[in-house]
N, C-alpha and C. Protein backbone atom coordinates (compact mmCIF):
# COMPACT_ATOMS: atom_id res chain seq x y z
N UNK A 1 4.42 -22.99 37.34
CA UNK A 1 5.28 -22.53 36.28
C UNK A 1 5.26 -21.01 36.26
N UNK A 2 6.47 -20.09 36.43
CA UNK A 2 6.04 -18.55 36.82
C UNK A 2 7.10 -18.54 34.75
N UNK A 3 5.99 -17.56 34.58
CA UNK A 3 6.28 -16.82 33.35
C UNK A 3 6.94 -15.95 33.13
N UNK A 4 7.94 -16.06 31.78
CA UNK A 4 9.11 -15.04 32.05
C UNK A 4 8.44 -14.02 31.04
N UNK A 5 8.47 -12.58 31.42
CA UNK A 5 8.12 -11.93 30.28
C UNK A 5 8.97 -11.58 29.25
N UNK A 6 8.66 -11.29 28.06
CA UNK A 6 9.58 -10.92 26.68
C UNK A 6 10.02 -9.74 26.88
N UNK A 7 11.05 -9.34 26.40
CA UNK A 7 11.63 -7.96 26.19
C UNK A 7 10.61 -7.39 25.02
N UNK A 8 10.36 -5.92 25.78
CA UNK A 8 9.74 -5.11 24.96
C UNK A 8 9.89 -5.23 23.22
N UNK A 9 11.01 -5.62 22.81
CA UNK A 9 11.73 -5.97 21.26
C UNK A 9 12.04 -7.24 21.08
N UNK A 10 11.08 -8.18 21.28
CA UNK A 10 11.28 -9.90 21.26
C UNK A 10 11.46 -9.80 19.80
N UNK A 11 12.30 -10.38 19.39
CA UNK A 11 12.27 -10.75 17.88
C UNK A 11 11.68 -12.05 17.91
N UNK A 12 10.77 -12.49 16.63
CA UNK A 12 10.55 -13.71 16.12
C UNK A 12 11.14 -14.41 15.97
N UNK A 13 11.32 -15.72 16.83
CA UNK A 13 12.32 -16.39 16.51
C UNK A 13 12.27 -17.37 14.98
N UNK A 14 12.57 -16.69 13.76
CA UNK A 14 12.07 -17.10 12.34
C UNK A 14 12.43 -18.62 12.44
N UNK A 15 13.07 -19.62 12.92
CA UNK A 15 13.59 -20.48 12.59
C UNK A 15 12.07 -21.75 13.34
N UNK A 16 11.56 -21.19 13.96
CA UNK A 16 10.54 -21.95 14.72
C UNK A 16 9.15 -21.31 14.49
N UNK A 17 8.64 -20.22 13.28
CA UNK A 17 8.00 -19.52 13.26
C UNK A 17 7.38 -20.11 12.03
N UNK A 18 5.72 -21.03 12.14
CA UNK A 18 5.54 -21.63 10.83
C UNK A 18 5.33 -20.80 9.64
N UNK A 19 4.75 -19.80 9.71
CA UNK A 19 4.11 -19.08 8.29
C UNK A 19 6.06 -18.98 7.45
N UNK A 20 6.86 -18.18 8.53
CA UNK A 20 8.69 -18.23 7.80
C UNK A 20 8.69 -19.45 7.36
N UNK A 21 8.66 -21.06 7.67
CA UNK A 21 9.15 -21.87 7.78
C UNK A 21 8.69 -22.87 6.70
N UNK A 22 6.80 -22.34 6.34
CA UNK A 22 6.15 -22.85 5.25
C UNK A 22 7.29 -21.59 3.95
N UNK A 23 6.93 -20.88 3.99
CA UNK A 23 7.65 -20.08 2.77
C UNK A 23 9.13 -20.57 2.64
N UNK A 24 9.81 -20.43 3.44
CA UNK A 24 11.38 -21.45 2.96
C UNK A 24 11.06 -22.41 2.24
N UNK A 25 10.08 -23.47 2.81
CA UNK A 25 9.83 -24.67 2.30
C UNK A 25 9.14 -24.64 0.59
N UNK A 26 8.26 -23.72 0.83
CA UNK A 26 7.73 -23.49 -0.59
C UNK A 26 8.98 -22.47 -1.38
N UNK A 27 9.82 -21.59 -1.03
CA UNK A 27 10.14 -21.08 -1.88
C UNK A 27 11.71 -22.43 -2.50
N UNK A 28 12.07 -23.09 -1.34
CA UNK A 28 13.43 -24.21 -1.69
C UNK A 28 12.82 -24.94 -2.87
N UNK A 29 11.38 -25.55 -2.27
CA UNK A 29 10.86 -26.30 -3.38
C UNK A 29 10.43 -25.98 -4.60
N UNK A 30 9.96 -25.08 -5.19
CA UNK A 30 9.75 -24.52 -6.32
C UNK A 30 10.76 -23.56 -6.91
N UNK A 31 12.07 -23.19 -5.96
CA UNK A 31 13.07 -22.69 -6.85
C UNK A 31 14.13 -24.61 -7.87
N UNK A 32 13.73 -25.61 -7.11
CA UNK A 32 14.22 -26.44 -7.23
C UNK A 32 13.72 -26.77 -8.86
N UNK A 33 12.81 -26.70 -9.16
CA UNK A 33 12.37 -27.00 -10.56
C UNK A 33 12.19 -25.61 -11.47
N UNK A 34 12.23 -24.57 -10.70
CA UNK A 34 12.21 -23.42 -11.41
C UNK A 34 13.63 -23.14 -12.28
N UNK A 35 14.58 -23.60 -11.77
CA UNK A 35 15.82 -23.46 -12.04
C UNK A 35 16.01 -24.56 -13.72
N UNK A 36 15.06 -25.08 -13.89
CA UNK A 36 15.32 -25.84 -15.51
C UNK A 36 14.45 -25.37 -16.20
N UNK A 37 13.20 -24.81 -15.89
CA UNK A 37 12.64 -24.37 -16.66
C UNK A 37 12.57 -22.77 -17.23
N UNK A 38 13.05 -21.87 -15.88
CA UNK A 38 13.85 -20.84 -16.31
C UNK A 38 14.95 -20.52 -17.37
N UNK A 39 15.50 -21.57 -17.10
CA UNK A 39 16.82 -21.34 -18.35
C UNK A 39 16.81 -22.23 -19.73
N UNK A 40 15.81 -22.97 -19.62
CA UNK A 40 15.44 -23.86 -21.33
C UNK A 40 14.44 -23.10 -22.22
N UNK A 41 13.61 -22.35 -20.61
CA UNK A 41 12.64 -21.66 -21.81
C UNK A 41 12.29 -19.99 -21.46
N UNK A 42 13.31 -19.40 -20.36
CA UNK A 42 13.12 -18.41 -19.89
C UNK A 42 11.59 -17.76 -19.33
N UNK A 43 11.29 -18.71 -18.52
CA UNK A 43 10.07 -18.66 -18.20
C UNK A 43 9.88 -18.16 -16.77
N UNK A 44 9.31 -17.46 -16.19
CA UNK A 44 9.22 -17.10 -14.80
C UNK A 44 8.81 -18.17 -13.58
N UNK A 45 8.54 -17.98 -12.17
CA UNK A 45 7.78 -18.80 -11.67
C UNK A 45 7.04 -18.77 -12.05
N UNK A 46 6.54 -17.08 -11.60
CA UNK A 46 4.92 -17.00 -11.98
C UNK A 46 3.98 -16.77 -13.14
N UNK A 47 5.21 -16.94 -14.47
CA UNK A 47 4.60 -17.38 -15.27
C UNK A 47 4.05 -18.60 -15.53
N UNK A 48 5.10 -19.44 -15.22
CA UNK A 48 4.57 -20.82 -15.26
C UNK A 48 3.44 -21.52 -14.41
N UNK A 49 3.46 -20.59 -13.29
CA UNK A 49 1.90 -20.82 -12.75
C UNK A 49 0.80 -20.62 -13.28
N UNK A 50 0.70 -19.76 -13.87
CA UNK A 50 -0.32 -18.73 -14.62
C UNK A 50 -0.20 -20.56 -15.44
N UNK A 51 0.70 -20.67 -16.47
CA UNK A 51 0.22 -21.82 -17.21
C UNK A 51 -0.04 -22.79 -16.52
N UNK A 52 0.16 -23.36 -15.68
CA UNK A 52 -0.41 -24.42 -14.86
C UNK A 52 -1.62 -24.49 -14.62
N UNK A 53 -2.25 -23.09 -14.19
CA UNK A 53 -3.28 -23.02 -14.09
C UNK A 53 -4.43 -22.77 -15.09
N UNK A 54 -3.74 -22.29 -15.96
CA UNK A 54 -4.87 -22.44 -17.66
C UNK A 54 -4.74 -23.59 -17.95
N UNK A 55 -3.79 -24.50 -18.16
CA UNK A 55 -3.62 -25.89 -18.08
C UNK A 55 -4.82 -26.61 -17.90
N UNK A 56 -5.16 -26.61 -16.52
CA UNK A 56 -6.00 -26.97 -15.71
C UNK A 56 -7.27 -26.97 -15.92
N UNK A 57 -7.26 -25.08 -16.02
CA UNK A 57 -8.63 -24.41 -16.12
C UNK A 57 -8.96 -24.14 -17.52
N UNK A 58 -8.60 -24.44 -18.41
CA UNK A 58 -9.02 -23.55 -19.11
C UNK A 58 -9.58 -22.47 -19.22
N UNK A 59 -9.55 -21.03 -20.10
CA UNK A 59 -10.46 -19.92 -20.54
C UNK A 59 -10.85 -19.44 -19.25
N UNK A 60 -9.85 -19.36 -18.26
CA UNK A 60 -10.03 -18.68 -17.23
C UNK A 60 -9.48 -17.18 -17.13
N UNK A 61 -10.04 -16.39 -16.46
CA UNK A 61 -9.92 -14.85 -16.34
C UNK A 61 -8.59 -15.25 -15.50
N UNK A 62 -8.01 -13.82 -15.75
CA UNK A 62 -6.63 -13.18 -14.81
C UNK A 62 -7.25 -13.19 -13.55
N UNK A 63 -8.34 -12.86 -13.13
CA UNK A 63 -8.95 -12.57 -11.84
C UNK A 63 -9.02 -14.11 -11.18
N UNK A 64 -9.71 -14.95 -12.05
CA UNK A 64 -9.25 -16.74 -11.64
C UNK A 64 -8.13 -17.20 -11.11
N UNK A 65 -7.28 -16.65 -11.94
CA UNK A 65 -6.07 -17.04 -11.62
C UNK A 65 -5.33 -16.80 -10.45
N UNK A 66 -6.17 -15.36 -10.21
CA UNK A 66 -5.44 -14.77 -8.93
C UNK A 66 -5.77 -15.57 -7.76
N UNK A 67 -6.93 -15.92 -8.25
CA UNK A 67 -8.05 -16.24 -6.98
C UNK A 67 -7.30 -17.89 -6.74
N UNK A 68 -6.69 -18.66 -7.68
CA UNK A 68 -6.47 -19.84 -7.59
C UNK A 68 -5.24 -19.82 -6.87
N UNK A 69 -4.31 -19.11 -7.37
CA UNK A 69 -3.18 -19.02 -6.65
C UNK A 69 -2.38 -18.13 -5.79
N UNK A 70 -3.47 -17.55 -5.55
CA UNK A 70 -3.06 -16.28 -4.31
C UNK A 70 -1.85 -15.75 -4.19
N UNK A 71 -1.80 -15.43 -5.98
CA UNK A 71 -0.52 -14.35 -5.90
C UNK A 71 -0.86 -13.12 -6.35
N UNK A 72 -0.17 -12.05 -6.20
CA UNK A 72 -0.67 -11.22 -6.44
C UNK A 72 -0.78 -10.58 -7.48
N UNK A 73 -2.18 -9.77 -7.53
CA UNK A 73 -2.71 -9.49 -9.04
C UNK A 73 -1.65 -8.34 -10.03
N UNK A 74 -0.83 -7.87 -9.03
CA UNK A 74 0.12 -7.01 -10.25
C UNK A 74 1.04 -8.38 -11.17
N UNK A 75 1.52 -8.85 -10.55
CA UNK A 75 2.26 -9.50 -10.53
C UNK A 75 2.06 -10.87 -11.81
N UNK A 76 0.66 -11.02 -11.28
CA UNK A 76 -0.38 -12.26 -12.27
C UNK A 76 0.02 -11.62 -13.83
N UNK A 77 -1.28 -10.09 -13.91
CA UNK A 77 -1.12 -9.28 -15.02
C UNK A 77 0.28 -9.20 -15.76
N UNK A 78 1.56 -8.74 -15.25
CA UNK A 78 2.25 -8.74 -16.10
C UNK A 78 3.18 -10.08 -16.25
N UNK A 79 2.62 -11.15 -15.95
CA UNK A 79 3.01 -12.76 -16.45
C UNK A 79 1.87 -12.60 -17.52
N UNK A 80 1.15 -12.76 -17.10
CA UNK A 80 0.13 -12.90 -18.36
C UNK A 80 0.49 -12.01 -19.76
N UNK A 81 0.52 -10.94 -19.27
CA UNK A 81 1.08 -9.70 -20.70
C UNK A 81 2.50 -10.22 -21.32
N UNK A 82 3.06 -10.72 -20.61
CA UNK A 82 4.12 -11.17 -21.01
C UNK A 82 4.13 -12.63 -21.55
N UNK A 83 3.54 -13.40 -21.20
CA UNK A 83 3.34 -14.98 -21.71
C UNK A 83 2.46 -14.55 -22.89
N UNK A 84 1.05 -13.68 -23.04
CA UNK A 84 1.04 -13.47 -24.28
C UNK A 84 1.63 -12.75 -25.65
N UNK A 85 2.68 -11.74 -24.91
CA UNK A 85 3.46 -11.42 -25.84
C UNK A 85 4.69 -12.43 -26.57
N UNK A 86 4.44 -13.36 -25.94
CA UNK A 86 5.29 -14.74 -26.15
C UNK A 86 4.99 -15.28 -26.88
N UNK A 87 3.54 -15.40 -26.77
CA UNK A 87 2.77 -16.33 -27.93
C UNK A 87 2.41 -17.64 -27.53
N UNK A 88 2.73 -17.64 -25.78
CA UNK A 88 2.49 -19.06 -24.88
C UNK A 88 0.91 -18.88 -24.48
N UNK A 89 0.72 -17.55 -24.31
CA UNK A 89 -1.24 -17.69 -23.91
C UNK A 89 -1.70 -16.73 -24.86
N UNK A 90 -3.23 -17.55 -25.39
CA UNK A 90 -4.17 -16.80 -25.86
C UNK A 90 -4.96 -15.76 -25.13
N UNK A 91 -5.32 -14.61 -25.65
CA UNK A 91 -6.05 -13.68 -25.01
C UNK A 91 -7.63 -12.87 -25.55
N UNK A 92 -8.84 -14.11 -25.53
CA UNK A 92 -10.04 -14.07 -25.97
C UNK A 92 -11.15 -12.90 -25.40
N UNK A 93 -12.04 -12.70 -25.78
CA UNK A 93 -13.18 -11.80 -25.06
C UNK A 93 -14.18 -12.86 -24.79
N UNK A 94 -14.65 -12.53 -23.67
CA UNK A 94 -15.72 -13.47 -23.30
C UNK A 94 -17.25 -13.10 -23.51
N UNK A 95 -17.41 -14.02 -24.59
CA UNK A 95 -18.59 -13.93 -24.92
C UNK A 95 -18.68 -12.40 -26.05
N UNK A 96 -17.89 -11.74 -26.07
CA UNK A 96 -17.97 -10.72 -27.29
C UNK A 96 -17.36 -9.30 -26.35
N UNK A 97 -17.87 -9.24 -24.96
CA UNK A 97 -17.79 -8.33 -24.08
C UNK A 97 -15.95 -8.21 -23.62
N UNK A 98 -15.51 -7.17 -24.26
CA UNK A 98 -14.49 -6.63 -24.44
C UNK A 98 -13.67 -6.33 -23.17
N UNK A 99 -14.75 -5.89 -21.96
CA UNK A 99 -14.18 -6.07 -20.82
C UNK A 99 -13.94 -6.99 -20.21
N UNK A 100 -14.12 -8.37 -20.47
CA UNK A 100 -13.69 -9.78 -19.94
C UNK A 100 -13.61 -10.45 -20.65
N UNK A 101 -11.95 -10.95 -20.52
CA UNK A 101 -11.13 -11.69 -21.13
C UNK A 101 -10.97 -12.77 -20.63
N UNK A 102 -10.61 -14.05 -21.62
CA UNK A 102 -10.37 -15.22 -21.05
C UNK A 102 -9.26 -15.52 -21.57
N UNK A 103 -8.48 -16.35 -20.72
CA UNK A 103 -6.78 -16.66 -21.49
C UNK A 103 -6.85 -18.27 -21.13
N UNK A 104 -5.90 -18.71 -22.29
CA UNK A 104 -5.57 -20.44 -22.65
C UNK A 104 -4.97 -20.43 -22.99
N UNK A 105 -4.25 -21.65 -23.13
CA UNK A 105 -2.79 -21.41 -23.59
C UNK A 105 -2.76 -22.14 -24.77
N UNK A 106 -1.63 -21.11 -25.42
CA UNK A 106 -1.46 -21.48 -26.92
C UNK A 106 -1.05 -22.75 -27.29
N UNK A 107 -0.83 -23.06 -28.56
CA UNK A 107 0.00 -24.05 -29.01
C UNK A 107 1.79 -24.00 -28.31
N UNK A 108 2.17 -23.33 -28.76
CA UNK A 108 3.59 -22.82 -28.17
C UNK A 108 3.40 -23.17 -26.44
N UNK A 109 2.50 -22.55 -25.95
CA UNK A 109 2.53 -22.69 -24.29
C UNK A 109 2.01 -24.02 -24.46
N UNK A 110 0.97 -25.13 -24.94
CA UNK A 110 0.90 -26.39 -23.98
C UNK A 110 2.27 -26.95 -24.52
N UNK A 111 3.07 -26.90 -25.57
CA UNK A 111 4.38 -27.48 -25.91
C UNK A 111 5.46 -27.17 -24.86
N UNK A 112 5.54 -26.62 -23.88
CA UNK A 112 6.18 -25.65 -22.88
C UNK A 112 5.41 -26.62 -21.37
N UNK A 113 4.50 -26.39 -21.52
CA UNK A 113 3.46 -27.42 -20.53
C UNK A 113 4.05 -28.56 -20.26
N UNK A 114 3.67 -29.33 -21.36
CA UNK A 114 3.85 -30.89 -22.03
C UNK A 114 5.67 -30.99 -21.61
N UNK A 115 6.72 -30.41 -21.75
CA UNK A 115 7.79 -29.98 -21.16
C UNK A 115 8.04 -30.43 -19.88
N UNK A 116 7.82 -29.66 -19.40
CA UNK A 116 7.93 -28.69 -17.76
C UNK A 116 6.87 -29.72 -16.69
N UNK A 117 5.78 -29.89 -17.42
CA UNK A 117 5.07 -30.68 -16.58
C UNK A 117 5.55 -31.96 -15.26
N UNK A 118 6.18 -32.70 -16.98
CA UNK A 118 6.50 -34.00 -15.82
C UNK A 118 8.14 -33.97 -15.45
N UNK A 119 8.86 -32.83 -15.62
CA UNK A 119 9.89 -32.37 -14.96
C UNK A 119 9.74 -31.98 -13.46
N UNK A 120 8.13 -31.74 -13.44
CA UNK A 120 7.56 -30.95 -11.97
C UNK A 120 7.02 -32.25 -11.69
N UNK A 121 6.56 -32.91 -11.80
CA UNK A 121 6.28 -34.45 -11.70
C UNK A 121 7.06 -34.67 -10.95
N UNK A 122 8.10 -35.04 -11.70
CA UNK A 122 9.61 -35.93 -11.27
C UNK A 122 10.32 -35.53 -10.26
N UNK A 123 9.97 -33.88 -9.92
CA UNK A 123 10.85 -33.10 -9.08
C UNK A 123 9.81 -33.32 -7.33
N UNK A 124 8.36 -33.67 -7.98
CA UNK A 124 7.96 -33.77 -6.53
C UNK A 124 8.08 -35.11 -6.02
N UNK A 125 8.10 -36.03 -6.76
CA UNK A 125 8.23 -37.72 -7.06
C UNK A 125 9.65 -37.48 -5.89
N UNK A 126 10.48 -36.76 -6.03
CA UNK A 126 11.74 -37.27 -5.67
C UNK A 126 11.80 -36.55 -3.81
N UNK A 127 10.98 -35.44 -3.95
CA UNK A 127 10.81 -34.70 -2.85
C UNK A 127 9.83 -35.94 -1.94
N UNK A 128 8.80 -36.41 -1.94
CA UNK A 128 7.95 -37.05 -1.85
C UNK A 128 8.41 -38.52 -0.99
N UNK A 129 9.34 -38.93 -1.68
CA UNK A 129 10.75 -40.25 -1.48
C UNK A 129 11.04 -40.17 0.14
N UNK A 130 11.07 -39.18 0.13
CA UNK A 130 12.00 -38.61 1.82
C UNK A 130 10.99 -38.62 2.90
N UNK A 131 9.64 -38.83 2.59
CA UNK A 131 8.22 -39.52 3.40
C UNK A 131 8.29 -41.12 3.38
N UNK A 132 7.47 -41.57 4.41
CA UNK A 132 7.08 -42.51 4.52
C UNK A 132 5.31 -42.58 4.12
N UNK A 133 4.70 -43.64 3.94
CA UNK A 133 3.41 -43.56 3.40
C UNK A 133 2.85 -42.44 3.99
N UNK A 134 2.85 -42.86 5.42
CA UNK A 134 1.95 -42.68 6.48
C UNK A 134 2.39 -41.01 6.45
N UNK A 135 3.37 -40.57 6.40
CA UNK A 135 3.65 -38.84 6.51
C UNK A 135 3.24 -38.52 5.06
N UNK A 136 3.50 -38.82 4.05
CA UNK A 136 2.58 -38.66 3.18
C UNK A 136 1.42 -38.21 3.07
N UNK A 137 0.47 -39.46 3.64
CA UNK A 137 -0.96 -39.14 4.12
C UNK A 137 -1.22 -38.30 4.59
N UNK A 138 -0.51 -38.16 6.01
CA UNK A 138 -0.59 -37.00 6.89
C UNK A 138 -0.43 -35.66 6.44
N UNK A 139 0.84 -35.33 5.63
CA UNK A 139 1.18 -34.12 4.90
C UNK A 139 -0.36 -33.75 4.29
N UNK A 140 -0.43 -34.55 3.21
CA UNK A 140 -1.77 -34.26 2.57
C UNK A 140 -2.85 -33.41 3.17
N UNK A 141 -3.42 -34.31 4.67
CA UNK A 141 -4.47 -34.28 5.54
C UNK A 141 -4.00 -33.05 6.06
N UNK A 142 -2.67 -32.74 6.69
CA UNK A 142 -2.41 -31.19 7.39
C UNK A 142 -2.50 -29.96 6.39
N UNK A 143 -1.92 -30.22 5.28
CA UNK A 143 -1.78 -29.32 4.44
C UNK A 143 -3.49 -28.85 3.70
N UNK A 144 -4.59 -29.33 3.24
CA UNK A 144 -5.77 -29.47 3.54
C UNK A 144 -6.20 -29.18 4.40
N UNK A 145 -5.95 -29.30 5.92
CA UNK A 145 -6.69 -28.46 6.95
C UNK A 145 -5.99 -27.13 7.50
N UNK A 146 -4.99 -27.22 6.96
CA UNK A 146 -4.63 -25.65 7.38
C UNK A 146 -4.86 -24.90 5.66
N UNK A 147 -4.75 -25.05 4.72
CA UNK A 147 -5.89 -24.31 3.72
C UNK A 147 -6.97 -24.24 3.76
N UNK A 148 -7.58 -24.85 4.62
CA UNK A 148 -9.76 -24.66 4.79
C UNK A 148 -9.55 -23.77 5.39
């Protein structure tokens, strides 16, 4: 087999390029449910992550959050400043110490939760359909070993 070399300016071919090909996929799929919860409750993505993940976690730091969902920390901060200027997350001191804060979400935000939740349910339920068990499984198992 003799090897052809690339032109000095190979472009990526994006369409066969996984890291492009995971982000289409994640950004199609989460604009897909972002699009009802944006406009019922004017909520961001990444706000609503941020609540997903207090959801979850409870009385977890901004720094948690970052760490959970590997977005980035400007970005985290002013969802958060903004979901609590909303009145969707609480914003506590931990343990009395003024420099660490813990956030949960309010009354107003799990009502927003409780919402949105099984709308995101329903929206992966339907994504999910278009597998067979067995790719299912598999999805699971790949998606798990390429996050370790």
């Amino acid at each position: 087999m003799t090897h052809v070399p690339l032109p000095a300016h190979a472009p990526l071919e994006l369409e066969h390029f996984l890291p492009y090909r995971l982000s289409i996929l994640s950004n199609t799929v989460s604009q897909g449910i972002a699009d009802e919860y944006q406009s019922r409750f004017q909520l961001s993505m990444t706000e609503w992550r941020v609540m997903t993940v207090l959801a979850r976690f409870p009385a977890s730091s901004a720094t948690q959050v970052v760490e959970r969902t590997r977005m980035d920390k400007v970005a985290v901060s002013r969802a958060v400043a903004r979901l609590v200027e909303a009145g969707r997350v609480d914003r506590d001191t931990y343990d009395g110490d003024k420099r660490r804060s813990v956030l949960k979400l309010s009354e107003a935000g799990w009502a927003i939760h409780d919402e949105v939740a099984p709308m995101a349910r329903e929206h992966e339920r339907e994504l999910l359909e278009k597998l067979s068990d067995d790719e299912k499984l598999w999805l699971g198992r790949i998606l798990d070993k390429l996050l370790s």
